[in-house]
N, C-alpha and C. Protein backbone atom coordinates (compact mmCIF):
# COMPACT_ATOMS: atom_id res chain seq x y z
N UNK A 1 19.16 -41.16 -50.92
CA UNK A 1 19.67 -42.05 -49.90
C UNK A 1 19.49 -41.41 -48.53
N UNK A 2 19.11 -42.35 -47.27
CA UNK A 2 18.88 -41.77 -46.38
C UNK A 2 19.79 -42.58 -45.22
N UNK A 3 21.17 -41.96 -46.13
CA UNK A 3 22.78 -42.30 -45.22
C UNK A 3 24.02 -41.71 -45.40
N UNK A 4 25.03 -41.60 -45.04
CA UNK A 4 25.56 -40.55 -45.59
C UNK A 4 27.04 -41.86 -45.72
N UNK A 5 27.02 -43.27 -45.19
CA UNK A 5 28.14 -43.86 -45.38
C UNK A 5 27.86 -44.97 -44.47
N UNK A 6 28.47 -46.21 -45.31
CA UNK A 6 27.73 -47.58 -44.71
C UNK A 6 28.82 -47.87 -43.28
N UNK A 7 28.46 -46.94 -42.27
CA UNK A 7 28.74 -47.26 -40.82
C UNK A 7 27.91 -47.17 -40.37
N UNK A 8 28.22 -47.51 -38.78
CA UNK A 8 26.67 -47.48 -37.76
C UNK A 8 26.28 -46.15 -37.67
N UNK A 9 27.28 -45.34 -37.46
CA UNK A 9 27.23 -44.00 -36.96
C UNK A 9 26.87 -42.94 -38.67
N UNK A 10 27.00 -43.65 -39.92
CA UNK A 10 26.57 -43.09 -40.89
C UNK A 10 24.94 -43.45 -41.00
N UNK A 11 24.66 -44.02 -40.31
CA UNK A 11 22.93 -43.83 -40.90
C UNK A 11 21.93 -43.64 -39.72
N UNK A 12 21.31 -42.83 -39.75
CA UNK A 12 20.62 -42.70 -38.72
C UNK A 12 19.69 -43.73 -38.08
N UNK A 13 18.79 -44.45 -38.65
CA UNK A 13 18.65 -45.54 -38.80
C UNK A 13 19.54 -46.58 -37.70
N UNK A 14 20.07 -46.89 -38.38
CA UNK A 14 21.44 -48.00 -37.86
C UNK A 14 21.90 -47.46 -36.31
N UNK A 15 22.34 -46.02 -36.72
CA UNK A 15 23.08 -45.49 -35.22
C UNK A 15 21.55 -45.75 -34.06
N UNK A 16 20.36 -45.37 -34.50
CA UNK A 16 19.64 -44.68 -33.36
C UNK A 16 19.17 -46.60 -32.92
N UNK A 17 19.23 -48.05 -33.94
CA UNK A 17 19.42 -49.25 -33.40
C UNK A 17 20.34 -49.60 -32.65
N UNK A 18 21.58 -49.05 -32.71
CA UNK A 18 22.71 -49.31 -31.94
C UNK A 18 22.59 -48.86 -30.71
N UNK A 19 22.27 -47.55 -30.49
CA UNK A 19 22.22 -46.86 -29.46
C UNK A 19 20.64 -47.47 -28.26
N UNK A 20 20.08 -47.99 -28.99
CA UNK A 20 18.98 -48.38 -27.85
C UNK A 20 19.19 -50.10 -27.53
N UNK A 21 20.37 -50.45 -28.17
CA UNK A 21 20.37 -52.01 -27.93
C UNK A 21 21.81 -51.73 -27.13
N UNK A 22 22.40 -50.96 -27.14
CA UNK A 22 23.48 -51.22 -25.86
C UNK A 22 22.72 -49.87 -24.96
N UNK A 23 21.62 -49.44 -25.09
CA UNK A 23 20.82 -48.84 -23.73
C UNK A 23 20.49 -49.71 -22.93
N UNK A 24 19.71 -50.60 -23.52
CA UNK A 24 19.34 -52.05 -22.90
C UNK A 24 19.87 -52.89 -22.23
N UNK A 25 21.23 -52.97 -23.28
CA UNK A 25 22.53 -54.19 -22.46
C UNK A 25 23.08 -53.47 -20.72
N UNK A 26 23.09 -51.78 -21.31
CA UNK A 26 23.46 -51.25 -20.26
C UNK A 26 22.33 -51.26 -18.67
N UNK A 27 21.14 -51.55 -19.61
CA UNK A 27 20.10 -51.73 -18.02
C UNK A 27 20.00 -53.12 -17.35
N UNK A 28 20.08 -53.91 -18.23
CA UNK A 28 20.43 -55.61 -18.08
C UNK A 28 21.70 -55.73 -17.33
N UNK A 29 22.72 -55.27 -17.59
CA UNK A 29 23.60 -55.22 -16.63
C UNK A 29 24.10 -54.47 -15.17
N UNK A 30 23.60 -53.09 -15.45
CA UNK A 30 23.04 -52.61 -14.10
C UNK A 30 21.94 -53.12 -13.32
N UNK A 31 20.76 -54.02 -14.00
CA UNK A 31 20.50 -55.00 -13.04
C UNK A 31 20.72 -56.08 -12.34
N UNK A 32 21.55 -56.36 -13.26
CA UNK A 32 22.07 -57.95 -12.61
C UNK A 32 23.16 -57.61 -11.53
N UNK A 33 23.63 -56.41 -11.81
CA UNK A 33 25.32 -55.92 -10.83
C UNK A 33 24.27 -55.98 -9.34
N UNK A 34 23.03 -55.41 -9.19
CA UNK A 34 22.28 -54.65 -8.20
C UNK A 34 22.03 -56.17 -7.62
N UNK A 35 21.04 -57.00 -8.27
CA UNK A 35 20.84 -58.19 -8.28
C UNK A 35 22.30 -59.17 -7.51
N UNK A 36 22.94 -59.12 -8.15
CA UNK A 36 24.25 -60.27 -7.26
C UNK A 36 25.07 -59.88 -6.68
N UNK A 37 24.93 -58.45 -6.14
CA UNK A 37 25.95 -57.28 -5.44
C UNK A 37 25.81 -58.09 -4.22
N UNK A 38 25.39 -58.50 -3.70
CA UNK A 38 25.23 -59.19 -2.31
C UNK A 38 25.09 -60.80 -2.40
N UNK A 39 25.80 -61.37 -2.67
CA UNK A 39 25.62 -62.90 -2.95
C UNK A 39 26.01 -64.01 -1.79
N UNK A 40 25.96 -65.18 -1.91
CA UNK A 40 26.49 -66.02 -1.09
C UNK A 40 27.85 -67.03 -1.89
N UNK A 41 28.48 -67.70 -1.78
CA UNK A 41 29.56 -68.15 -2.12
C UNK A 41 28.69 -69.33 -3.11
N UNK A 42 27.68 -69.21 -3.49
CA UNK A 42 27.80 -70.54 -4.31
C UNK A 42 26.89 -69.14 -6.01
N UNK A 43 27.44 -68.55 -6.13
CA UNK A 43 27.15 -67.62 -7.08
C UNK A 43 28.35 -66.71 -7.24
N UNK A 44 28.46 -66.14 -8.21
CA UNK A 44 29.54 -65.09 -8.72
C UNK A 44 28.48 -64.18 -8.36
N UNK A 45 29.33 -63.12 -8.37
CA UNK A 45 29.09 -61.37 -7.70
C UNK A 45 28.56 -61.16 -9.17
N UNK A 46 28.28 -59.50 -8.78
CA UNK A 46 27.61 -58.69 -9.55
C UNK A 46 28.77 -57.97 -10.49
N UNK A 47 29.91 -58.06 -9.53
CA UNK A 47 30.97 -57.69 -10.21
C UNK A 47 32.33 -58.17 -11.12
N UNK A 48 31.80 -59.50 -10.12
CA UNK A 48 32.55 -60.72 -11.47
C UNK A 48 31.55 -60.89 -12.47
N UNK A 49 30.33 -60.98 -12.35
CA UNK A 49 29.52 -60.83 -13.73
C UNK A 49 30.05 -59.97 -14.71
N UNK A 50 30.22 -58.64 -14.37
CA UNK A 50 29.98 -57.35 -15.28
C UNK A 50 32.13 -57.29 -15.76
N UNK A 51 32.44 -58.11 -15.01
CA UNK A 51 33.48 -58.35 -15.33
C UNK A 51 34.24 -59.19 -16.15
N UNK A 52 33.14 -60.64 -15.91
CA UNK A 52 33.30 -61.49 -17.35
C UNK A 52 32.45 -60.79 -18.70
N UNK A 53 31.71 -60.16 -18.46
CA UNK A 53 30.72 -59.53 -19.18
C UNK A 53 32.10 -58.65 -20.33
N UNK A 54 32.45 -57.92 -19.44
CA UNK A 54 33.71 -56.83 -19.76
C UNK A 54 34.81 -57.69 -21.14
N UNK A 55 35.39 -58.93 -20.26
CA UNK A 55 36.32 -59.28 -20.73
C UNK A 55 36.07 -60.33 -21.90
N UNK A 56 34.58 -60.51 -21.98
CA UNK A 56 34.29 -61.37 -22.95
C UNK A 56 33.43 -60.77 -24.44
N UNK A 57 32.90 -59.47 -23.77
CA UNK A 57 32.53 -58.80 -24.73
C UNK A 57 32.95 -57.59 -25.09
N UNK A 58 33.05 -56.58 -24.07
CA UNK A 58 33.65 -54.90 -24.46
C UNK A 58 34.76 -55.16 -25.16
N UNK A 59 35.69 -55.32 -24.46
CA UNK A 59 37.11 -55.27 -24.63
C UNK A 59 37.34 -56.06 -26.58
N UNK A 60 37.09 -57.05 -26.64
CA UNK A 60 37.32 -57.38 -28.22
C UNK A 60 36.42 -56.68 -29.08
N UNK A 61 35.56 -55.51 -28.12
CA UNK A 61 34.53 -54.96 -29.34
C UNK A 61 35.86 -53.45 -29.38
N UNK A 62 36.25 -53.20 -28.08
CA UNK A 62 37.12 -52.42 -28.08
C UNK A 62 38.41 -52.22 -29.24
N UNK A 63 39.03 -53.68 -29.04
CA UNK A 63 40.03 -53.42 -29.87
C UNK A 63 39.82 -53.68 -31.31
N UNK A 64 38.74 -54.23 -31.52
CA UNK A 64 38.19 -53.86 -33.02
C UNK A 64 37.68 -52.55 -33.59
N UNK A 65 37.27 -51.91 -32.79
CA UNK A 65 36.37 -50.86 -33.06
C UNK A 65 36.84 -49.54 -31.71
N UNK A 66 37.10 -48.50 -31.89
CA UNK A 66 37.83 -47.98 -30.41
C UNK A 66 36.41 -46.85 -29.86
N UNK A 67 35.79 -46.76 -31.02
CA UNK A 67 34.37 -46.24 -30.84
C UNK A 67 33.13 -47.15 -30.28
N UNK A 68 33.16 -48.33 -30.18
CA UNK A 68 32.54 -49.30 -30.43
C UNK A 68 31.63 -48.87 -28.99
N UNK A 69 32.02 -48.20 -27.85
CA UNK A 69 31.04 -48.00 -26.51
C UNK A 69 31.24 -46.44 -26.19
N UNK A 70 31.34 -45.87 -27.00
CA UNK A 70 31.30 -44.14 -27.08
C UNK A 70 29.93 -44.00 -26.90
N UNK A 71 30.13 -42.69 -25.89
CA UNK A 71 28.73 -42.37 -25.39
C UNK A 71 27.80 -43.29 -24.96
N UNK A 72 27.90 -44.22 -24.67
CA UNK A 72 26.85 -45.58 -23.95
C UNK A 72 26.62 -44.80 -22.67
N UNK A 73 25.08 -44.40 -22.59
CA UNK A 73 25.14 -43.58 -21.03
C UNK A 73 25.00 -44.79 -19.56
N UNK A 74 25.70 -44.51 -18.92
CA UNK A 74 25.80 -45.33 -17.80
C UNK A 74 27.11 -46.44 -17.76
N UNK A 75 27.84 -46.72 -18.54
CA UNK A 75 28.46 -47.89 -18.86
C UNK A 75 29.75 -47.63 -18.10
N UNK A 76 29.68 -46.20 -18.22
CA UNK A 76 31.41 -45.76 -17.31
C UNK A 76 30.72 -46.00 -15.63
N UNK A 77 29.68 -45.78 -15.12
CA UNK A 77 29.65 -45.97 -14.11
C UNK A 77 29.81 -47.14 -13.87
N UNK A 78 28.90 -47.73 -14.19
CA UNK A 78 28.25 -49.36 -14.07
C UNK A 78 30.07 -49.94 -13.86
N UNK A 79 30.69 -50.26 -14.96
CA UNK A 79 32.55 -50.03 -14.88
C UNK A 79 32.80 -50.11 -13.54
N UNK A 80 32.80 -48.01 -13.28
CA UNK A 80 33.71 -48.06 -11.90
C UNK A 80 32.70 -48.34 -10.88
N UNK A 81 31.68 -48.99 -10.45
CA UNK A 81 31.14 -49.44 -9.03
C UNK A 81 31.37 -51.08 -9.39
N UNK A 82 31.37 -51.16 -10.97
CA UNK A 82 32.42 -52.95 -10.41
C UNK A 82 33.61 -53.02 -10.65
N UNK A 83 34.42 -52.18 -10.18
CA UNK A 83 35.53 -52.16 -10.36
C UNK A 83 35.74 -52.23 -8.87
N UNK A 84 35.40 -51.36 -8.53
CA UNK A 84 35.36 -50.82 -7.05
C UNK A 84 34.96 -52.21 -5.77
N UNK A 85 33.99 -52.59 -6.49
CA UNK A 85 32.98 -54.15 -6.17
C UNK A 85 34.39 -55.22 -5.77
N UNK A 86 34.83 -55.07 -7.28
CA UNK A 86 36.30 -56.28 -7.53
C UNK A 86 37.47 -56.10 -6.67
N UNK A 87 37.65 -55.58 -6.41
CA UNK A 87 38.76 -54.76 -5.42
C UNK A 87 38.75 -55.55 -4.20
N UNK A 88 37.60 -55.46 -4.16
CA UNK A 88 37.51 -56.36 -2.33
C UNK A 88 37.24 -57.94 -2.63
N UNK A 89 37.02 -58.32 -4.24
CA UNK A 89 36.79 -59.65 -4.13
C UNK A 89 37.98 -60.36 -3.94
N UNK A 90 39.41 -59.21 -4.92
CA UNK A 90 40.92 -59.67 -5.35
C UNK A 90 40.92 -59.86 -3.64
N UNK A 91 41.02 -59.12 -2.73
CA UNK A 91 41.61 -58.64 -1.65
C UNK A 91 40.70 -60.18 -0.59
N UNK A 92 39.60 -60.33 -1.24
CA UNK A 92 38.96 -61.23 0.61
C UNK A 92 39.59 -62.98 -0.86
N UNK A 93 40.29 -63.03 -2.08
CA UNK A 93 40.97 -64.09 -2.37
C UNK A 93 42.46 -63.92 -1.72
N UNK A 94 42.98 -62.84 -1.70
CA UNK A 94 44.49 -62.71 -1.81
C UNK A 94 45.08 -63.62 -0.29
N UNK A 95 46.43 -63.50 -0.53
CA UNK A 95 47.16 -64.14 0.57
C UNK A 95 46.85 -63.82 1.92
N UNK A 96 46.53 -63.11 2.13
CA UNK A 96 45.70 -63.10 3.35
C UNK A 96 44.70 -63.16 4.22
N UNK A 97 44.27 -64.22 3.47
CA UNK A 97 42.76 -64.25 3.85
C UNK A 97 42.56 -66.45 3.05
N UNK A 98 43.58 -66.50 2.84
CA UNK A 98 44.12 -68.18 2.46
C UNK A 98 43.39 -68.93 3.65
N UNK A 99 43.55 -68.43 4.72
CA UNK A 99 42.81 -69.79 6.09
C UNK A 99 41.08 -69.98 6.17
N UNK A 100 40.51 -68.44 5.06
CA UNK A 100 39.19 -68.90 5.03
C UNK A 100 38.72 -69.57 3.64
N UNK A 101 39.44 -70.21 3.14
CA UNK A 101 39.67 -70.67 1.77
C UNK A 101 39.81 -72.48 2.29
N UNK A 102 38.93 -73.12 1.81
CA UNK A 102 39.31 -74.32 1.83
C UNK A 102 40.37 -74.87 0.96
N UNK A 103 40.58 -74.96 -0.20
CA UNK A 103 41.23 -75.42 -1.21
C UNK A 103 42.04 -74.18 -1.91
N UNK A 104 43.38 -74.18 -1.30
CA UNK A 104 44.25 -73.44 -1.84
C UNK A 104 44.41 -72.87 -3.11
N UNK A 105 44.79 -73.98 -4.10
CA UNK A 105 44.62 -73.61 -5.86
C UNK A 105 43.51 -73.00 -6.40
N UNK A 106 42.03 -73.49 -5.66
CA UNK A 106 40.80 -72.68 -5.80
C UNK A 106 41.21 -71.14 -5.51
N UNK A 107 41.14 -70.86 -4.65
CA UNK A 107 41.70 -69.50 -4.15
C UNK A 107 42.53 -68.52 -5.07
N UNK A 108 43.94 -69.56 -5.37
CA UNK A 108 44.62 -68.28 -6.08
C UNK A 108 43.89 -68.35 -7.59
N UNK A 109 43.29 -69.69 -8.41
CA UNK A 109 42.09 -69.55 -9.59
C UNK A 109 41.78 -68.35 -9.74
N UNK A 110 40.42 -67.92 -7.92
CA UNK A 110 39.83 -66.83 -8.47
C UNK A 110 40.57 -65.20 -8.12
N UNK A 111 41.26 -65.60 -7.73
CA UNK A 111 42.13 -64.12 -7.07
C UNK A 111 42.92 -64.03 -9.02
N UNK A 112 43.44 -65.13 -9.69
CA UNK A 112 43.99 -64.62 -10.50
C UNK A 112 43.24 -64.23 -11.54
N UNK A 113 41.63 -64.81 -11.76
CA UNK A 113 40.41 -64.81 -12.64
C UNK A 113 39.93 -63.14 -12.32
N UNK A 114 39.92 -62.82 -10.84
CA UNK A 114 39.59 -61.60 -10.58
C UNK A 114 40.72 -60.54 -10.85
N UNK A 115 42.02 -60.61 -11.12
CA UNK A 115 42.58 -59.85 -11.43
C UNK A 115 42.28 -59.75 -13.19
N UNK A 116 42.18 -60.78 -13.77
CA UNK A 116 41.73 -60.39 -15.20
C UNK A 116 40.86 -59.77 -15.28
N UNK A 117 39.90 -60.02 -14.60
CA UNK A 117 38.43 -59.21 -14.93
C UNK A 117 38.87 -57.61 -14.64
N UNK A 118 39.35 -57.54 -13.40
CA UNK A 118 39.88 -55.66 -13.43
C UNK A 118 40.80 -55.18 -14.46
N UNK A 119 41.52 -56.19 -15.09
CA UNK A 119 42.43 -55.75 -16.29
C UNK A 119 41.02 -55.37 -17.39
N UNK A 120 40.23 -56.25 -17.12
CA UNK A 120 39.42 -55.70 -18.56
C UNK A 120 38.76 -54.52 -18.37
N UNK A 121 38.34 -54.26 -17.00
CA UNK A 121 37.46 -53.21 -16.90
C UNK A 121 38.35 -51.92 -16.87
N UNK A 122 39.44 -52.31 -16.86
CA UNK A 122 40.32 -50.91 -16.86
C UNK A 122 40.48 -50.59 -18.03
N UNK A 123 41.11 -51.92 -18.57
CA UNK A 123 40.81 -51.56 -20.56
C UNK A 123 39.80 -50.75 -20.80
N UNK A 124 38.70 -50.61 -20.74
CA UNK A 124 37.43 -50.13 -20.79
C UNK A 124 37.54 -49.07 -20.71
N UNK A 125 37.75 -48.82 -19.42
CA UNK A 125 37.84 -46.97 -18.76
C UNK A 125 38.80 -46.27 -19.47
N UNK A 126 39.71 -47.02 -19.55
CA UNK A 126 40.94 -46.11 -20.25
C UNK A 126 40.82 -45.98 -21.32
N UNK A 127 39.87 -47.07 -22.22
CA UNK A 127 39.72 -46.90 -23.71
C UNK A 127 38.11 -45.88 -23.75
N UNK A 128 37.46 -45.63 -23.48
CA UNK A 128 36.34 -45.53 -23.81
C UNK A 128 35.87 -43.88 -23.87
N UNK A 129 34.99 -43.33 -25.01
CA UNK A 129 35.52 -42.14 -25.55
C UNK A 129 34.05 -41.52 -24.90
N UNK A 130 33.57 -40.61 -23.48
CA UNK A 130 32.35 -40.62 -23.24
C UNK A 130 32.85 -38.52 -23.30
């Protein structure tokens, strides 16, 4: 047998597929962050991307699996520069900044949509074993 136990990380095989398909996800998404880092209002950011990205995929791979993005090289960065990204998106939605907001309820939507997305990416950081 050329495995030592039916996990990803038991077969070499399996692990060294795993490891080049979230290499990939990880360059696909450091492009797209680079790509929509500078946007206009009729597109989501680079960092609400990598943020729905976060909360729709890491995080439930997370709490299934706590290994599930161990050692992914780049993924902790990619993380904190959209984390960092999100920060100013919460901040140009938040209450102070309401008079450049046409539609009020729109506003607090994405101020409260953007606070989820940093909940996930923190999940992330705090969970993730590099």
């Amino acid at each position: 047998m050329g495995y030592m136990d039916l996990t990803i990380v038991g077969s070499d095989t399996a692990d060294c597929m795993a490891s080049n398909a979230l290499e990939k996800m990880v360059e696909e998404l450091r492009k797209s962050f680079k790509e929509e880092r500078h946007t206009n209002e009729y597109n989501t950011s680079g960092a609400v991307n990598i943020g729905m990205f976060c909360e729709t995929y890491v995080v439930p791979a997370l709490r299934k699996n706590k290994n599930a993005f161990a050692y992914v090289e780049g993924l902790e960065e990619l993380a904190n520069d959209a984390l960092e990204d999100l920060e100013k998106e919460i901040e140009k939605s938040s209450d102070k900044h309401k008079n450049v907001w046409a539609d009020e309820n729109n506003r607090i939507a994405h101020n409260t949509r953007y606070k989820e997305f940093r909940k996930a990416l923190k999940f992330y950081l705090k969970n993730v074993k590099n």
